[in-house]
C-alpha atoms as a PDB file:
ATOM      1  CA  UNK A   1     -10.300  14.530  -3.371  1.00  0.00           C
ATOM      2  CA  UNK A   2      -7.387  16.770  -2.152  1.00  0.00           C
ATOM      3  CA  UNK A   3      -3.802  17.444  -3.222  1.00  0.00           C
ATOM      4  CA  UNK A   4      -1.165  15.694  -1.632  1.00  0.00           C
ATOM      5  CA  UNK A   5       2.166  16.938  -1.850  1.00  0.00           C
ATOM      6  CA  UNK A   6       4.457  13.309  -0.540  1.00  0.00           C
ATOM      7  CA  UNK A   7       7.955  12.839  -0.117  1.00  0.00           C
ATOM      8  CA  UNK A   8       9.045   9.417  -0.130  1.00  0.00           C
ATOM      9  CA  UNK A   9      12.484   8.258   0.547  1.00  0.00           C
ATOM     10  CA  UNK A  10      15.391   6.994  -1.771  1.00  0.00           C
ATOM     11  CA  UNK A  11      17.836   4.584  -1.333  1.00  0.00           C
ATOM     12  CA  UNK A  12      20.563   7.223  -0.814  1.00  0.00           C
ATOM     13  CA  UNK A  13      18.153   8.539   2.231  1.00  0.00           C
ATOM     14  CA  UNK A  14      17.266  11.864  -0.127  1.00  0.00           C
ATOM     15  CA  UNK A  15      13.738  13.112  -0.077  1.00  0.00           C
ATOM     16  CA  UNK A  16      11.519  12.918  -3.070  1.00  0.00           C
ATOM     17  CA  UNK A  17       8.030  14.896  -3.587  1.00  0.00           C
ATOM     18  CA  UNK A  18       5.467  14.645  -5.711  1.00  0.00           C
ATOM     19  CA  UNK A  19       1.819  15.390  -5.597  1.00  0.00           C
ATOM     20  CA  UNK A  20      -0.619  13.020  -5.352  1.00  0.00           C
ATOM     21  CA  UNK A  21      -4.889  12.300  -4.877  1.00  0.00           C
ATOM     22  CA  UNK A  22      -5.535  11.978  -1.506  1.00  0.00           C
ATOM     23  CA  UNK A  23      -8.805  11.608   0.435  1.00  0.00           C
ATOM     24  CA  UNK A  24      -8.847  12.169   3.973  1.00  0.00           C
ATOM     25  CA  UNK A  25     -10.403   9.188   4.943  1.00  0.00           C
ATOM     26  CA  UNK A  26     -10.912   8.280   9.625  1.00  0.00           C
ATOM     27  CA  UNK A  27      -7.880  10.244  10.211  1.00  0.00           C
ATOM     28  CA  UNK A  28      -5.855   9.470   7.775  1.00  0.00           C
ATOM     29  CA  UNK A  29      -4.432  10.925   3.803  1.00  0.00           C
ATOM     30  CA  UNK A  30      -5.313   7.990   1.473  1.00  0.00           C
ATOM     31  CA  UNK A  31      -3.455   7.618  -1.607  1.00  0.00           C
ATOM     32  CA  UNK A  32      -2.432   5.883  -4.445  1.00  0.00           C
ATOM     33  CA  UNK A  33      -0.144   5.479  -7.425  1.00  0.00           C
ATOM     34  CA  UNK A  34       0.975   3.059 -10.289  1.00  0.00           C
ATOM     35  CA  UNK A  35       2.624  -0.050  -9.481  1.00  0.00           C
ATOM     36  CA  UNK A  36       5.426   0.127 -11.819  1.00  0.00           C
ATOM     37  CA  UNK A  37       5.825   3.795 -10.378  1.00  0.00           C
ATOM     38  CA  UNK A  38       9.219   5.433  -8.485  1.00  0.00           C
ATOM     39  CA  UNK A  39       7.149   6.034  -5.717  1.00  0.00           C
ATOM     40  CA  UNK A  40       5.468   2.813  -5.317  1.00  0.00           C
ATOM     41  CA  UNK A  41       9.003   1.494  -5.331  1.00  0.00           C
ATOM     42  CA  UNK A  42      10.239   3.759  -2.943  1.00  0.00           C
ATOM     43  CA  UNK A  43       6.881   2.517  -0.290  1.00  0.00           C
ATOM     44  CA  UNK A  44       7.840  -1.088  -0.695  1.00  0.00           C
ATOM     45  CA  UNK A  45      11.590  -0.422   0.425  1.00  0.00           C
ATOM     46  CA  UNK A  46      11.115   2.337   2.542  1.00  0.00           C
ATOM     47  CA  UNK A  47       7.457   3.327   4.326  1.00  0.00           C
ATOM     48  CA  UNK A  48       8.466   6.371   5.128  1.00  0.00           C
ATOM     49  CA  UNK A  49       6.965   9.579   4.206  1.00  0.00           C
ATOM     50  CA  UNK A  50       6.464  13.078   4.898  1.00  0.00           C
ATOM     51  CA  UNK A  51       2.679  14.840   3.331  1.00  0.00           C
ATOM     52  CA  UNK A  52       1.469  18.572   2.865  1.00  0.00           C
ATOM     53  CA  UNK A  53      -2.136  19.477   1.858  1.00  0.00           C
ATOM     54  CA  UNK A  54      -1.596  23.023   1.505  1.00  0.00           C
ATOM     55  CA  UNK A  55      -5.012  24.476  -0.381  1.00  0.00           C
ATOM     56  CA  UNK A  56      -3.861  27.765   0.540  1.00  0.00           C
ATOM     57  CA  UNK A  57      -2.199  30.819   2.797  1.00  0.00           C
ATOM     58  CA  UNK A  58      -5.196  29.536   5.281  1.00  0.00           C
ATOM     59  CA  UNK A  59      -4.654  26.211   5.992  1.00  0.00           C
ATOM     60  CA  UNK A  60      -1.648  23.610   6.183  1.00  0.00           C
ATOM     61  CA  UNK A  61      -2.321  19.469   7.492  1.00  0.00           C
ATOM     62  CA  UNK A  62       1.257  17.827   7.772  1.00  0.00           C
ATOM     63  CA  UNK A  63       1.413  14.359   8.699  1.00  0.00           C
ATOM     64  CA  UNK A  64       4.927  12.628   8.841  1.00  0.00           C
ATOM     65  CA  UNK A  65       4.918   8.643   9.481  1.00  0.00           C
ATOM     66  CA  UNK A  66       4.599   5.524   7.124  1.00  0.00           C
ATOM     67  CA  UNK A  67       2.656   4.607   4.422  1.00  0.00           C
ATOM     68  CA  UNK A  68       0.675   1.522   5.080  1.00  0.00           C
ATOM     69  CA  UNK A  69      -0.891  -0.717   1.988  1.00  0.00           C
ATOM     70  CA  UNK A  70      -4.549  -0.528   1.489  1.00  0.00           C
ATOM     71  CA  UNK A  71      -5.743  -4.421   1.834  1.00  0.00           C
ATOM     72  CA  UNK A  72      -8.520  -4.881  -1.088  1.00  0.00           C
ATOM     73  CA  UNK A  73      -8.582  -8.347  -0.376  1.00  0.00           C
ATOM     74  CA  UNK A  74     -10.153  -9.983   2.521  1.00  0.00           C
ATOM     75  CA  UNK A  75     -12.693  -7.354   3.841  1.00  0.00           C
ATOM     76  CA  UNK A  76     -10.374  -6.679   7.041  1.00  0.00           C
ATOM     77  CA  UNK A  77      -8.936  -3.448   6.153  1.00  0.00           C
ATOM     78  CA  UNK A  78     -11.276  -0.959   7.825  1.00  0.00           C
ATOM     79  CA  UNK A  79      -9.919   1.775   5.470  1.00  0.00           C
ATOM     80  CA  UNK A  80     -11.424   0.203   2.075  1.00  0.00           C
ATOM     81  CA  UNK A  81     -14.649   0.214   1.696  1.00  0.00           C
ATOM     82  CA  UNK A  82     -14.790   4.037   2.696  1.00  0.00           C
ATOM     83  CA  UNK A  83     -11.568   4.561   0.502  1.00  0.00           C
ATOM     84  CA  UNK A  84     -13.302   2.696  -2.426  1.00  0.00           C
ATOM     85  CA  UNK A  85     -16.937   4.555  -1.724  1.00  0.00           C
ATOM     86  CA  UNK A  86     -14.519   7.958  -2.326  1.00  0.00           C
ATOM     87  CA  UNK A  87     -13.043   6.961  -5.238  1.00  0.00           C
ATOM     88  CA  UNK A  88     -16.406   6.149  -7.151  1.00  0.00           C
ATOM     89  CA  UNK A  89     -17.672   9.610  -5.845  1.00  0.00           C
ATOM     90  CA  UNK A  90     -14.690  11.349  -7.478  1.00  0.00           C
ATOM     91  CA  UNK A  91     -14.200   9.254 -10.439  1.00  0.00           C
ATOM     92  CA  UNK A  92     -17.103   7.302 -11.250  1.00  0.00           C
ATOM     93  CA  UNK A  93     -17.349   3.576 -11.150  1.00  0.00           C
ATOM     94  CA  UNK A  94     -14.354   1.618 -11.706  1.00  0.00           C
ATOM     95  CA  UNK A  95     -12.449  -1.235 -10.275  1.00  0.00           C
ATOM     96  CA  UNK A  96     -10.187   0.837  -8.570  1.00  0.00           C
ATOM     97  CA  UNK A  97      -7.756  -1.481  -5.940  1.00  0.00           C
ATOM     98  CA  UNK A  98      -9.043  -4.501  -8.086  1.00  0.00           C
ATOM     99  CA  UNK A  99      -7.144  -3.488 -11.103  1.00  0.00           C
ATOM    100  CA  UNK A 100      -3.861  -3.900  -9.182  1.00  0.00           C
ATOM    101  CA  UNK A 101      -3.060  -0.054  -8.777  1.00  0.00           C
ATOM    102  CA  UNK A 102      -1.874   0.015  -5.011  1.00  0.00           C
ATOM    103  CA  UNK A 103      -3.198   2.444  -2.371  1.00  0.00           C
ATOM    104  CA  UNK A 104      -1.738   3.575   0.713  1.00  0.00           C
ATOM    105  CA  UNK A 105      -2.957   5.390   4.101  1.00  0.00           C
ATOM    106  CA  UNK A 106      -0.332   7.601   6.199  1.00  0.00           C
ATOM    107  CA  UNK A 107      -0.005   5.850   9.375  1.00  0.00           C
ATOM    108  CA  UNK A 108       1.087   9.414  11.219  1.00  0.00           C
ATOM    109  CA  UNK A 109       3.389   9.257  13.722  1.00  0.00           C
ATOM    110  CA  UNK A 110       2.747  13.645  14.254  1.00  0.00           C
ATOM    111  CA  UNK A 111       0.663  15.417  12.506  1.00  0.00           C
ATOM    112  CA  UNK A 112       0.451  19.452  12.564  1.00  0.00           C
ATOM    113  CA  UNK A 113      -2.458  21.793  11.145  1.00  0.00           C
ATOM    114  CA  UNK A 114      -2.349  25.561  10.519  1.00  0.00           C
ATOM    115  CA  UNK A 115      -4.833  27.317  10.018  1.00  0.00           C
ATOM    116  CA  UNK A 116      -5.472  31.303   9.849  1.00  0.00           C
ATOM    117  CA  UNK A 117      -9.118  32.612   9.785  1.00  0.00           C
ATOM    118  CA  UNK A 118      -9.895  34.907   6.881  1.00  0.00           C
ATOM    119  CA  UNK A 119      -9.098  38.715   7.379  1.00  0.00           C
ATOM    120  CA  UNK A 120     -12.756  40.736   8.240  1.00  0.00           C
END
């Protein structure tokens, strides 16, 4: 698991960030958050999102692009089963997307990564 700093979008087109769990999961920062949340709000209206993992002065992954649901159902959603076999390693066994909280993968339309070797 990784910090995610996300900006969704608002109605009014303003920027709003908040952190978040990701795992970097075949590319691509998966994520989640409560249903009844802003955010998840926010992802239903408008996809749209900006993401920072920034662990330190060393390293920077930016991905800008949409925010794609996390099918639970179905088997078809290649990201699932590899999201699902992260979340039990972080947290344990639980019924994570079954429960109805909603998770998301970035969709990245550019990505950028910095990173600076340590000083000798």
């Amino acid at each position: 698991m990784r910090l995610l700093s996300l900006a969704t979008v608002t109605a009014d087109h303003r920027p709003l960030v908040g952190a978040v769990d990701a795992f970097f999961i075949r590319g691509a920062f998966c994520f989640g958050s409560s249903p009844t949340s802003v955010r998840a709000r926010h992802l239903a209206a408008r996809p749209q999102v900006s993401a920072v993992h920034l662990p330190g002065e060393h390293l920077s992954v930016t991905a800008h692009g949409r925010a794609i649901p996390i099918g639970w159902e179905g088997g078809g959603d290649p990201y699932a089963g590899p999201l699902l076999d992260a979340l039990r390693d972080a947290y344990g066994e639980g019924n994570f997307g079954e429960q109805g909280f909603p998770y998301w993968r970035i969709e990245a339309d550019k990505m950028f990564v910095f990173h600076m070797p340590p000083a000798d």
